[in-house]
Every structure is written in C-alpha cells, then in structure tokens.
C-alpha atoms as a PDB file:
ATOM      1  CA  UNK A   1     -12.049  -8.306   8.375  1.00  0.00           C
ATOM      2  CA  UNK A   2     -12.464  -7.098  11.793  1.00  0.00           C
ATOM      3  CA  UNK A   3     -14.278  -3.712  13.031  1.00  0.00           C
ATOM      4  CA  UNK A   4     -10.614  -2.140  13.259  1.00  0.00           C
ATOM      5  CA  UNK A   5     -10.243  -2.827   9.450  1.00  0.00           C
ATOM      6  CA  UNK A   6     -13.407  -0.885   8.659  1.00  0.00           C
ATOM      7  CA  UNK A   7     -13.044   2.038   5.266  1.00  0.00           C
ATOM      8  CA  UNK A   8     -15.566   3.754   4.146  1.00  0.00           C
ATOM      9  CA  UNK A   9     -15.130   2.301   0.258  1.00  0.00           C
ATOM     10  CA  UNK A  10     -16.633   4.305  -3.030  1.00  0.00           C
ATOM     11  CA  UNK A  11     -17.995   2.153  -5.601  1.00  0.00           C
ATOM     12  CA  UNK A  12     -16.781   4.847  -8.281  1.00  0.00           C
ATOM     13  CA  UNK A  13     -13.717   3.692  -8.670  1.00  0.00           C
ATOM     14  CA  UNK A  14     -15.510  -0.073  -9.772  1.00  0.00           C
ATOM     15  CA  UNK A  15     -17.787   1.099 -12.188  1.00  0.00           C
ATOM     16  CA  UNK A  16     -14.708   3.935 -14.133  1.00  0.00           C
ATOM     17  CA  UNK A  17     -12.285   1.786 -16.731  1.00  0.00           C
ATOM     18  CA  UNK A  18      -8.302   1.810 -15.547  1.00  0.00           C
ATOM     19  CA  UNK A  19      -5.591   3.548 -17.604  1.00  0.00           C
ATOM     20  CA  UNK A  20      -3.689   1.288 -19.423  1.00  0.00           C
ATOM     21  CA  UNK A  21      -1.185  -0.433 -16.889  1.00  0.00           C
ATOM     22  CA  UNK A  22      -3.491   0.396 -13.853  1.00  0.00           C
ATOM     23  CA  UNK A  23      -4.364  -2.464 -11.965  1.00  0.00           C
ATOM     24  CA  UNK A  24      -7.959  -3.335 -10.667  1.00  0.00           C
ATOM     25  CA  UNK A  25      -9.782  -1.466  -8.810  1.00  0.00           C
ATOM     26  CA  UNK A  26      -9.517  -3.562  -5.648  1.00  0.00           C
ATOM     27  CA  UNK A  27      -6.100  -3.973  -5.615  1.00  0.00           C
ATOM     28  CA  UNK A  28      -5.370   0.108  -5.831  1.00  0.00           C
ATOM     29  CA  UNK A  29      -7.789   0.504  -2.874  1.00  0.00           C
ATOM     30  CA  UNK A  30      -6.389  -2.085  -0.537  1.00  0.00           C
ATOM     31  CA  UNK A  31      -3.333  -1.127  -1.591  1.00  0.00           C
ATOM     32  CA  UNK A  32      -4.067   2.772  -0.893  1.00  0.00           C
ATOM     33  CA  UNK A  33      -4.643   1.322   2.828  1.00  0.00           C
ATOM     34  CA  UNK A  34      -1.255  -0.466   3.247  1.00  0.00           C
ATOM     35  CA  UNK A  35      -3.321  -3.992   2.396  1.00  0.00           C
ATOM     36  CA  UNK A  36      -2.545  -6.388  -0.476  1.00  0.00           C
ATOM     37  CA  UNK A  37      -6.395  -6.965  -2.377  1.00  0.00           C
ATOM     38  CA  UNK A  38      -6.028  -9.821  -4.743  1.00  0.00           C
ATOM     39  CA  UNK A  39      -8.588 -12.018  -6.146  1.00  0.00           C
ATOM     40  CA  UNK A  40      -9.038 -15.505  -7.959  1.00  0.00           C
ATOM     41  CA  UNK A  41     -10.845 -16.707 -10.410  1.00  0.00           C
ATOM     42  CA  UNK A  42     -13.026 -19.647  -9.774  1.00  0.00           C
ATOM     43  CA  UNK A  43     -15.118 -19.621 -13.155  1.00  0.00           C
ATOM     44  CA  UNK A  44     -15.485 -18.635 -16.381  1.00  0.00           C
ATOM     45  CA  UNK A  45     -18.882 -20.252 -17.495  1.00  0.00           C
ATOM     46  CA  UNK A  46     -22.133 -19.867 -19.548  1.00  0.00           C
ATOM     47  CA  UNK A  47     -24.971 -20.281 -17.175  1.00  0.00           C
ATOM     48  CA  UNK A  48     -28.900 -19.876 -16.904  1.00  0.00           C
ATOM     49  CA  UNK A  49     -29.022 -16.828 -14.831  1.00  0.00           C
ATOM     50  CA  UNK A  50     -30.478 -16.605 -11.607  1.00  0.00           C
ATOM     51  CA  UNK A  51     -34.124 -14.442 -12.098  1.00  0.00           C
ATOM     52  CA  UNK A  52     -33.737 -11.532 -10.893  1.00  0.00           C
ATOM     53  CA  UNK A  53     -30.110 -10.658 -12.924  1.00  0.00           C
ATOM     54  CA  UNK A  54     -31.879 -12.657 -16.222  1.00  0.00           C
ATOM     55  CA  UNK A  55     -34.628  -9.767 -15.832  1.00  0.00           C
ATOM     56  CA  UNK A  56     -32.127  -6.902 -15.232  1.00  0.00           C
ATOM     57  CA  UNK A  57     -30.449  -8.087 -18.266  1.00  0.00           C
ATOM     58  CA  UNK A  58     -33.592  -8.734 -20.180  1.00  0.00           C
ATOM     59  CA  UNK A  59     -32.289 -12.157 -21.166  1.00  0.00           C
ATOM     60  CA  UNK A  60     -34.829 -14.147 -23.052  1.00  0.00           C
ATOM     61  CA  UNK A  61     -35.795 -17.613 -20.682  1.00  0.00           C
ATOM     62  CA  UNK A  62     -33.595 -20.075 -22.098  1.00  0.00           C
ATOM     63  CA  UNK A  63     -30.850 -18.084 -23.204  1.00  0.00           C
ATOM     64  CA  UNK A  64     -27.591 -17.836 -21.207  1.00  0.00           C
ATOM     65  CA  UNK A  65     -25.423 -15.377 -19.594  1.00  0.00           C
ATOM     66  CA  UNK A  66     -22.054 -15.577 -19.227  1.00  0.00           C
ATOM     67  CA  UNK A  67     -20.401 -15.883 -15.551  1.00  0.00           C
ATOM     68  CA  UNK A  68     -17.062 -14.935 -13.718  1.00  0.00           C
ATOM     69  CA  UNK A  69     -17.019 -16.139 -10.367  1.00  0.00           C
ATOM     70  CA  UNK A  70     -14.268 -15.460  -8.238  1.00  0.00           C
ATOM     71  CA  UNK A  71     -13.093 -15.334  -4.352  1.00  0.00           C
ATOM     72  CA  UNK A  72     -11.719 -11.833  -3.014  1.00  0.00           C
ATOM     73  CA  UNK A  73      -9.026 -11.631  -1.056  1.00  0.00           C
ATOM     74  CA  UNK A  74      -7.163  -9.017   1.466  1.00  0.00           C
ATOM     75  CA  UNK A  75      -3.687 -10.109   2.759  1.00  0.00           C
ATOM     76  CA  UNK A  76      -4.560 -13.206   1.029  1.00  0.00           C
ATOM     77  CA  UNK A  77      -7.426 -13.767   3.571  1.00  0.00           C
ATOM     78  CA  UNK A  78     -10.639 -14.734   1.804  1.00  0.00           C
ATOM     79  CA  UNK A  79     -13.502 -11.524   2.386  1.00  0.00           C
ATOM     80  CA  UNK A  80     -15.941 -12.009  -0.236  1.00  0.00           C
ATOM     81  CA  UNK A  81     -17.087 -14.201  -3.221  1.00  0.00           C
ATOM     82  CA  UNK A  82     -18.165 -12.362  -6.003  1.00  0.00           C
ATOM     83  CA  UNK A  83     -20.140 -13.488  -9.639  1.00  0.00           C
ATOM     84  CA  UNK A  84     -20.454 -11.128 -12.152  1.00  0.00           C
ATOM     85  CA  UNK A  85     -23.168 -11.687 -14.771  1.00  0.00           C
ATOM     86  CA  UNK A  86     -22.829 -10.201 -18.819  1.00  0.00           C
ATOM     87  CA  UNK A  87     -25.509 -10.971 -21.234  1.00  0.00           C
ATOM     88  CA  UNK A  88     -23.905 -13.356 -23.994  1.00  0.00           C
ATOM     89  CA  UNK A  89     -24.209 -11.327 -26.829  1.00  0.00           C
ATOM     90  CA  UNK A  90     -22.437  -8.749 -24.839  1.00  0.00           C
ATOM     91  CA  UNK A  91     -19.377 -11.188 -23.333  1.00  0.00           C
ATOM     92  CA  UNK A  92     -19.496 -14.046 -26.096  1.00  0.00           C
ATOM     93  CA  UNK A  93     -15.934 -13.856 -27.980  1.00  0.00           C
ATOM     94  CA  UNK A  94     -14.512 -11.339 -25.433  1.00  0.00           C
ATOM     95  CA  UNK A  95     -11.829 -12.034 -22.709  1.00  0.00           C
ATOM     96  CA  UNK A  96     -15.332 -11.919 -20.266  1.00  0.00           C
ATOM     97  CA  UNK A  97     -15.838 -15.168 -21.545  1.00  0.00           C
ATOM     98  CA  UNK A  98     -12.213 -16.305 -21.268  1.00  0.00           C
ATOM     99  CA  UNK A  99     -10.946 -18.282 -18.075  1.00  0.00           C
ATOM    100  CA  UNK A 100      -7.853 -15.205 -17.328  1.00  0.00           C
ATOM    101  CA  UNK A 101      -7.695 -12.474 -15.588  1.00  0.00           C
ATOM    102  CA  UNK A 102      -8.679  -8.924 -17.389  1.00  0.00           C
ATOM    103  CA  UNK A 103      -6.226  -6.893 -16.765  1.00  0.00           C
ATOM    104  CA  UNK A 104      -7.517  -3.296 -15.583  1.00  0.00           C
ATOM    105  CA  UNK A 105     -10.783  -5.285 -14.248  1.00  0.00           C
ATOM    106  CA  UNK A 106     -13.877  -5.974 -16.701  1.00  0.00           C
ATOM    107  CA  UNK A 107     -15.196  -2.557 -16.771  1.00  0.00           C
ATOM    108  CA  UNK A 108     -11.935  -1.597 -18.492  1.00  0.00           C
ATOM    109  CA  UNK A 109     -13.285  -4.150 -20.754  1.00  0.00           C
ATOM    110  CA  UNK A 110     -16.954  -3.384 -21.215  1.00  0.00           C
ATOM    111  CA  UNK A 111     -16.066   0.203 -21.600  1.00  0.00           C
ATOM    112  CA  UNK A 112     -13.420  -0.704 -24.616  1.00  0.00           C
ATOM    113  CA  UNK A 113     -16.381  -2.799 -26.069  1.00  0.00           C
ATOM    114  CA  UNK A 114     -18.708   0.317 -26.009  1.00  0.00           C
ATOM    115  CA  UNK A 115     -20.265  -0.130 -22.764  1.00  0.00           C
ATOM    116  CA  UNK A 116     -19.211   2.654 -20.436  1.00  0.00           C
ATOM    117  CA  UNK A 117     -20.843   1.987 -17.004  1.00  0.00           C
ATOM    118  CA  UNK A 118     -23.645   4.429 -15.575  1.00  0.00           C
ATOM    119  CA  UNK A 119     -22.727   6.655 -12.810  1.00  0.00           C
ATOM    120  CA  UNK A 120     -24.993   5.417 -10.127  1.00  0.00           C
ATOM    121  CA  UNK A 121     -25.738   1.831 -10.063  1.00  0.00           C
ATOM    122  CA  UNK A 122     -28.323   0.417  -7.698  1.00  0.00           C
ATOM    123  CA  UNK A 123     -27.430  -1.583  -5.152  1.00  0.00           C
ATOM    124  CA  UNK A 124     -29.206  -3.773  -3.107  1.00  0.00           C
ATOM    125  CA  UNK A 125     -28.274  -5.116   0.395  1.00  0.00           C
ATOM    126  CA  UNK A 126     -29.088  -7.958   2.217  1.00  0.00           C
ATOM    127  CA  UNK A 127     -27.716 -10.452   5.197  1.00  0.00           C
ATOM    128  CA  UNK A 128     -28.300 -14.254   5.148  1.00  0.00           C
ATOM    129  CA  UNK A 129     -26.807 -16.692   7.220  1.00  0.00           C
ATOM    130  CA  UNK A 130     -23.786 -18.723   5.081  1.00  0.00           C
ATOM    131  CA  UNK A 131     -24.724 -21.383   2.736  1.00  0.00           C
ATOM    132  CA  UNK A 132     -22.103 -24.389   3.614  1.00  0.00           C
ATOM    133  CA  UNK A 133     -20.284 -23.805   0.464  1.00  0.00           C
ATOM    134  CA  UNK A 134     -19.750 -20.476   1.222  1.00  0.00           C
ATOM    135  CA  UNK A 135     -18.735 -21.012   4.856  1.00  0.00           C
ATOM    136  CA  UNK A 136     -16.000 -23.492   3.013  1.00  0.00           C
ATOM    137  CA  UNK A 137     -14.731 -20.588   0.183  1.00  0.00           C
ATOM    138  CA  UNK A 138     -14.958 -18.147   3.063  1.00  0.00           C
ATOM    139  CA  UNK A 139     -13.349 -20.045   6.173  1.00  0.00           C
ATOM    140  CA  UNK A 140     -16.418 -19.272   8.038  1.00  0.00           C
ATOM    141  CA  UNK A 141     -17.481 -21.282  10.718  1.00  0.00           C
ATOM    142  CA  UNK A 142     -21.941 -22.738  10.336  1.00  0.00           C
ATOM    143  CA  UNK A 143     -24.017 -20.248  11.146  1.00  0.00           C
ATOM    144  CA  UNK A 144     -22.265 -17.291  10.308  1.00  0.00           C
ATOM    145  CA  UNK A 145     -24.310 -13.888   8.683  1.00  0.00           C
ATOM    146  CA  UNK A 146     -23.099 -12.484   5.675  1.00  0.00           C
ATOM    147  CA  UNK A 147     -23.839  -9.571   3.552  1.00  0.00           C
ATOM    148  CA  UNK A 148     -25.202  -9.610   0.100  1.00  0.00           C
ATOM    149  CA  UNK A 149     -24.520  -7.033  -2.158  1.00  0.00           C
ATOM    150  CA  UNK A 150     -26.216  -7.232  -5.804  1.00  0.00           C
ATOM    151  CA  UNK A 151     -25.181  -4.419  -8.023  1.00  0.00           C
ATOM    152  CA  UNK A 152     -26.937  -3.798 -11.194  1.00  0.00           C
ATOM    153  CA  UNK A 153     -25.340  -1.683 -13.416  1.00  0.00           C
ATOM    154  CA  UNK A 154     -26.884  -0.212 -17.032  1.00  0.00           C
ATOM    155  CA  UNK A 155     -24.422   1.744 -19.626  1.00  0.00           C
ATOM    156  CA  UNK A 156     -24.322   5.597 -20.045  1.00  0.00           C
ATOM    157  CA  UNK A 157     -26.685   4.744 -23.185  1.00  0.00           C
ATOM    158  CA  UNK A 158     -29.262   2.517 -20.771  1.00  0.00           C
ATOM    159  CA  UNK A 159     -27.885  -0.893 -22.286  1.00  0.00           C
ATOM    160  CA  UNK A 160     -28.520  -3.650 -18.915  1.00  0.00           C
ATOM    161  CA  UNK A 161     -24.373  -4.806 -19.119  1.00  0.00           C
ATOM    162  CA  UNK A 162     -23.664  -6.388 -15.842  1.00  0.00           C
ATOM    163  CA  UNK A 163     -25.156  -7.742 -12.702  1.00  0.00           C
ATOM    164  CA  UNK A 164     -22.739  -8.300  -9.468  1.00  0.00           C
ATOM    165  CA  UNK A 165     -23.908 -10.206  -6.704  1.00  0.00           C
ATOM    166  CA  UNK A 166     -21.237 -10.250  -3.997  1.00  0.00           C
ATOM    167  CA  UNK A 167     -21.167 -12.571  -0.842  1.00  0.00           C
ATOM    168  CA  UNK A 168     -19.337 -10.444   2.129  1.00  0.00           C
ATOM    169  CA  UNK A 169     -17.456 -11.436   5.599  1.00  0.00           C
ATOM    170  CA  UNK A 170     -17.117  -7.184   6.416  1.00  0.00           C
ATOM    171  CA  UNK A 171     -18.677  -4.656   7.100  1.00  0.00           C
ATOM    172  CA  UNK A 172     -20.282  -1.901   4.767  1.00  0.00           C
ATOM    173  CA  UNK A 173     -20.400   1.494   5.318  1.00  0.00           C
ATOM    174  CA  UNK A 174     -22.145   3.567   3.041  1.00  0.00           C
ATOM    175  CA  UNK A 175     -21.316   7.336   2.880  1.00  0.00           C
ATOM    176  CA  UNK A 176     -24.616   9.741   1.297  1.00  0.00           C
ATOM    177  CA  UNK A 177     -24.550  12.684  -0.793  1.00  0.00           C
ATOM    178  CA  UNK A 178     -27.436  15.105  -0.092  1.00  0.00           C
ATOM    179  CA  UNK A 179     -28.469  16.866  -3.417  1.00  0.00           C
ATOM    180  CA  UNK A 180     -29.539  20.246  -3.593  1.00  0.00           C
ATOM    181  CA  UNK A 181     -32.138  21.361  -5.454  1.00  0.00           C
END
C-alpha cells in the first residue's frame, strides 16, 4: 500500500459483531473504498502464548491459547499478517478453534458466546525491521520496516477475550477524540 492508498481506518467497526449475512469487517471497509479486502487463513492451532498476550489473558504458564493466524490481503496483494489469540476455555469447542473461516469475523463469534468486546481497546504500536519469514508472507524485500500493532481487547464485563498482534506493510493514521469534561 502506497502513500496514495492512505484512509484514515476506525477500529470500531473490528471490535462491533456483523448482522447476520454481513461480511467481515475488512472486507466492508476496503470494499467502502472501491478495494477488494480478503484474507486467508494460515492456522488454526493451540499454542503456548507469547508473554505478554499469556499475561493479558491471565493464562496460567503451561496452559495454551488457541491461535488464528492469517495473511490480509487488498486487491489480493498481501498488507499485513495478523494472529489472534483466545484463551482455551474461551475458544475450545467453538468455530475459533476450527480451521474455516467465521463468517461475520470472530467478534461476531465471541459476542454470540457472551463476550461482547469493550469499546476502547488498547493498542500498542511499534516498527521493527521484517523477520525473513515475514518478508516471504509479505513480498517484502530484507530489510524492510514494518508496523506492529498489538490490540488487547477485554469484554464489556472485563473478561481478557482476545489479543491481536498484527504485522503491517501501510501506513497508520490514527484520528483522536478530545473529551470534554
């Protein structure tokens, strides 16, 4: 994605469930731009979570979360690979754990199962230069930044339900809200 392909995106839209018959998230916001989103799914597996997300999720050392990894594409162009962490107990038995797509996205999901996402995630931002497996999922040439995004995301109730850590090729831009007191 190139500087003329720059939107200001709103990470609302990712953390409210889909009607029934809507499509993902992604895909309604390329295609609100006149751009095809799509996305594959690399993995569905049960993995020891990487420390900060096991914390988040307040998964006991030893115990497993349960992964979907997948690459993100616009105009079938890879932009991003993104893993999505669920505590077991929470994804265990549920198409999170499955190796399909979830129609409607997994907070569709999650929110079906009880688990309606909190209004205002945190987010944290940082750039790194691409690993070499990510320079081969990504078409990047060595030596090329990305951005990493890690979302952590808690229910309306304060249940820890999902931890996103995305790998980007584009640019952010973040729009604030000032509140008034």
């Amino acid at each position: 994605m190139n500087s003329d392909d720059a939107w200001i995106g709103d990470a609302q839209p990712y953390l409210a469930a889909r009607g029934h018959g809507e499509t993902d998230a992604w895909s309604a916001e390329a295609k609100a731009r006149g751009r095809r989103g799509s996305q594959q799914l690399l993995a569905v597996e049960e993995v020891e979570a990487p420390g900060r997300v096991r914390e988040f999720l307040q998964i006991p050392q030893g115990e497993l979360a349960i992964a979907r990894r997948r690459l993100i594409l616009l105009d079938d162009e890879p932009i991003e690979l993104a893993d999505s962490y669920y505590p077991a107990h929470v994804a265990r038995g549920t198409r999170l754990a499955a190796s399909a797509r979830i129609r409607g996205g997994a907070v569709t999901l999650l929110a079906s199962l009880g688990y309606t996402p909190e209004d205002e995630p945190v987010e944290d931002v940082a750039a790194a230069i691409a690993t070499p497996a990510q320079c081969e999922a990504l078409r990047l040439r060595p030596g090329t930044p990305v951005l990493l995004l890690t979302r952590f995301t808690r229910s309306t109730a304060g249940v820890p339900m999902e931890v996103s850590t995305m790998t980007m090729t584009r640019t952010l831009r973040y729009r604030q809200r000032k509140e008034l007191s």
